[in-house]
C-alpha atoms as a PDB file:
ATOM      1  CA  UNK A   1     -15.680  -3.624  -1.433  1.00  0.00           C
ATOM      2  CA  UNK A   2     -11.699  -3.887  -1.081  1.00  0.00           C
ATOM      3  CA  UNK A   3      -9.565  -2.148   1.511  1.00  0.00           C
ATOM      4  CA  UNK A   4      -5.890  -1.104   0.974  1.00  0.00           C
ATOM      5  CA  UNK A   5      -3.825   1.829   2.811  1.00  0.00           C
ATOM      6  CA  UNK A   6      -0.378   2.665   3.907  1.00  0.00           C
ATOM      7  CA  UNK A   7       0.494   3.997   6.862  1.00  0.00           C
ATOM      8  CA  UNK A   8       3.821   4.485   8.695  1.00  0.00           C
ATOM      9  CA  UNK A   9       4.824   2.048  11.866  1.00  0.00           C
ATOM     10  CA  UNK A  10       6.171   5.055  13.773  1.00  0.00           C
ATOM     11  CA  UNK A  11       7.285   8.303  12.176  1.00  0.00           C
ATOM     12  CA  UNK A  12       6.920   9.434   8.368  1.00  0.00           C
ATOM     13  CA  UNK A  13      10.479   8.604   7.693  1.00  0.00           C
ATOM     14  CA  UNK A  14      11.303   4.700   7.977  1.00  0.00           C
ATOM     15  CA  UNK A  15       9.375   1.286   8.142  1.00  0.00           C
ATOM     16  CA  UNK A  16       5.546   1.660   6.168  1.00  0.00           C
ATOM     17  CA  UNK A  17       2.626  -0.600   6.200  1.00  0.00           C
ATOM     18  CA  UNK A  18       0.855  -1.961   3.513  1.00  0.00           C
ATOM     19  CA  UNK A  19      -2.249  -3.246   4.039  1.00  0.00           C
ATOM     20  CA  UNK A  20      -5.112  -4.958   1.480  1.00  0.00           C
ATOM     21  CA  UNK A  21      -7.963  -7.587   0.597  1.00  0.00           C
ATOM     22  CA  UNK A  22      -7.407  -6.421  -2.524  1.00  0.00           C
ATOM     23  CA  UNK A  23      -7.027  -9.725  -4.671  1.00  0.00           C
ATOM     24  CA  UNK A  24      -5.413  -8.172  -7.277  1.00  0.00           C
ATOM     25  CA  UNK A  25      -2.919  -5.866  -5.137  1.00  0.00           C
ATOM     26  CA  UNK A  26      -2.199  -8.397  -3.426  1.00  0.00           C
ATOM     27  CA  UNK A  27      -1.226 -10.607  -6.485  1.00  0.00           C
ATOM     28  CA  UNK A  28       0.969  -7.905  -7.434  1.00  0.00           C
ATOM     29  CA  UNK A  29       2.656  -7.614  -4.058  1.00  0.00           C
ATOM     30  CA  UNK A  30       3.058 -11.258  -3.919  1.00  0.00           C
ATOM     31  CA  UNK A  31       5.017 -11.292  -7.204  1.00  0.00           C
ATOM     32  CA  UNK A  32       7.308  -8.281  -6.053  1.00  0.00           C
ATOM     33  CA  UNK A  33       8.408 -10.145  -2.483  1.00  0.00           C
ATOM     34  CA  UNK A  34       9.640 -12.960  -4.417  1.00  0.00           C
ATOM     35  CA  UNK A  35      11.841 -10.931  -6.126  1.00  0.00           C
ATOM     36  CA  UNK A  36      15.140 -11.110  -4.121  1.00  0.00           C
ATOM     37  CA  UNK A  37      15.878  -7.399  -5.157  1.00  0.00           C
ATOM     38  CA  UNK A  38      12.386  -5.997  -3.881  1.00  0.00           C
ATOM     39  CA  UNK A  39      12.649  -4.034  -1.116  1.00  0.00           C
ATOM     40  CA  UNK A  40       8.578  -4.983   0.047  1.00  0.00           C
ATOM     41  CA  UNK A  41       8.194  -7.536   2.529  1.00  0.00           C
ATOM     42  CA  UNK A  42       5.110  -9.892   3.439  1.00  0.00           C
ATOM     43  CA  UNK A  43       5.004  -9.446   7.172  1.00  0.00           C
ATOM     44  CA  UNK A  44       1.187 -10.593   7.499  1.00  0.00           C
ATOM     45  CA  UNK A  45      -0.882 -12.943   5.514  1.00  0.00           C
ATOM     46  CA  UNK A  46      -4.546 -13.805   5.733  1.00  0.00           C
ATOM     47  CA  UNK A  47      -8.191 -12.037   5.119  1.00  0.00           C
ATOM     48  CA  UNK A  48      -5.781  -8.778   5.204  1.00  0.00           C
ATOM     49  CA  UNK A  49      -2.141  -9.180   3.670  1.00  0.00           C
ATOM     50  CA  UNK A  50       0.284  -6.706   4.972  1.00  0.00           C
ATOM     51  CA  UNK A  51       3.482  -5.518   3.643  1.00  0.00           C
ATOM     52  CA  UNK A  52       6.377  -3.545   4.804  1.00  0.00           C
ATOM     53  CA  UNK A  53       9.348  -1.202   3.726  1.00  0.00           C
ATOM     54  CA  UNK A  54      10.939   1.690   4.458  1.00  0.00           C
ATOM     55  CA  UNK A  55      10.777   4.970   2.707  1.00  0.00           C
ATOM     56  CA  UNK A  56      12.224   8.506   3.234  1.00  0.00           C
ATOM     57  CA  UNK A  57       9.066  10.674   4.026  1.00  0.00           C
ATOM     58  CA  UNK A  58       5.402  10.118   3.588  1.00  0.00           C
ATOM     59  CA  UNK A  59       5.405  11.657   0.241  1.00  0.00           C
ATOM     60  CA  UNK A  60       7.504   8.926  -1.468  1.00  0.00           C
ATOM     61  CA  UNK A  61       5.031   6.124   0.607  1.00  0.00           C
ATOM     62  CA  UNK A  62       2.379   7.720  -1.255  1.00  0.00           C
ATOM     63  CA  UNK A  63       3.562   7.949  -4.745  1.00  0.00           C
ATOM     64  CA  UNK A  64       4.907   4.728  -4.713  1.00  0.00           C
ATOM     65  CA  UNK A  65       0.999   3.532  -3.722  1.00  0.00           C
ATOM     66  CA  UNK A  66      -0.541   5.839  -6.787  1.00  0.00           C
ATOM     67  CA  UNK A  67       1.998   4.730  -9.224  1.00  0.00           C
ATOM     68  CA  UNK A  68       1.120   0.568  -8.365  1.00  0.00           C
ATOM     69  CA  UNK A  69      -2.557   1.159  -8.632  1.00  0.00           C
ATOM     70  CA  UNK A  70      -2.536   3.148 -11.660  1.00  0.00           C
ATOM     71  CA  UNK A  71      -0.244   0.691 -13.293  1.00  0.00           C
ATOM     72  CA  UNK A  72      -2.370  -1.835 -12.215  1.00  0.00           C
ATOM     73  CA  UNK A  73      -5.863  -1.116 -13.875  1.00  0.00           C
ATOM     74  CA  UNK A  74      -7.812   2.292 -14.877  1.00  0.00           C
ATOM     75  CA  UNK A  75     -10.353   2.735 -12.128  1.00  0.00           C
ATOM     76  CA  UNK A  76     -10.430   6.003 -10.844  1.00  0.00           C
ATOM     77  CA  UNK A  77      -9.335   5.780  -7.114  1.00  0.00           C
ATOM     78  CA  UNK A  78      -8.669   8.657  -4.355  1.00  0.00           C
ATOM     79  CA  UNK A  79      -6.543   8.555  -1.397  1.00  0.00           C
ATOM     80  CA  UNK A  80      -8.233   9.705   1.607  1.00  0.00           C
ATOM     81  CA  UNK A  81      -5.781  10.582   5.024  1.00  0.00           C
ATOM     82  CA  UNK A  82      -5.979   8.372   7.588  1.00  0.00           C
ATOM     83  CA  UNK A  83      -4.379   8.272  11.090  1.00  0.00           C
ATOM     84  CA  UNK A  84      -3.770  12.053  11.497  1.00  0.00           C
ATOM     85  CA  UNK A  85      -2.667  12.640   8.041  1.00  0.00           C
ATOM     86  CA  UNK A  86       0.152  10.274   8.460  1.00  0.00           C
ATOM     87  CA  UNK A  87      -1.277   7.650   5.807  1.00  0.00           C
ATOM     88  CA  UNK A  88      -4.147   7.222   3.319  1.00  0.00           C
ATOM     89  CA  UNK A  89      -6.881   5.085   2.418  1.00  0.00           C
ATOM     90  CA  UNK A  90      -7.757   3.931  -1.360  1.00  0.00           C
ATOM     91  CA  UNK A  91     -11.557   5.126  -1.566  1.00  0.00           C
ATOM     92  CA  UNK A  92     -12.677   4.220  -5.283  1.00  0.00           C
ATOM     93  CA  UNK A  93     -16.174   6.187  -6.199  1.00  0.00           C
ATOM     94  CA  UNK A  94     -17.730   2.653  -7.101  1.00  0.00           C
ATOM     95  CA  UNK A  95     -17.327   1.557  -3.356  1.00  0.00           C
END
């Protein structure tokens, strides 16, 4: 069983968090931050990677997470709120 979610730092506007065991997420994410243009960051590496950026409000944090996953394979996945609705957890019915 993976974990990924995304949660803000502070407030809903500004720096998000990124975080997943997810092999292939974090391949993904890997590839992005070596792009110079990419705006994703690796700020933590290990059992957990974690990854940071900013975005405008917490609806843009979480359409940018549903568009990656979706592009990334077709397993159905829902995102569950986490922290007092300020982020959300990738719950996948197989798990």
């Amino acid at each position: 069983m993976s974990y990924t979610s995304i949660f803000p730092e502070d407030q809903c506007c500004g720096m998000w968090r990124l975080q997943t065991d997810d092999p292939a997420l974090t391949e993904r994410m890997q590839h992005r931050t070596y792009q110079g243009d990419c705006p994703w960051k690796v700020v933590g590496r290990g059992d957990i990677w974690i990854f940071r950026r900013s975005f405008a409000n917490s609806s843009k944090a979480k359409q940018h997470l549903e568009r990656t996953l979706m592009r990334m394979d077709e397993n159905p996945f829902k995102l569950s709120p986490i922290r007092g609705w300020k982020g959300w957890e990738v719950v996948r019915p197989s798990e």
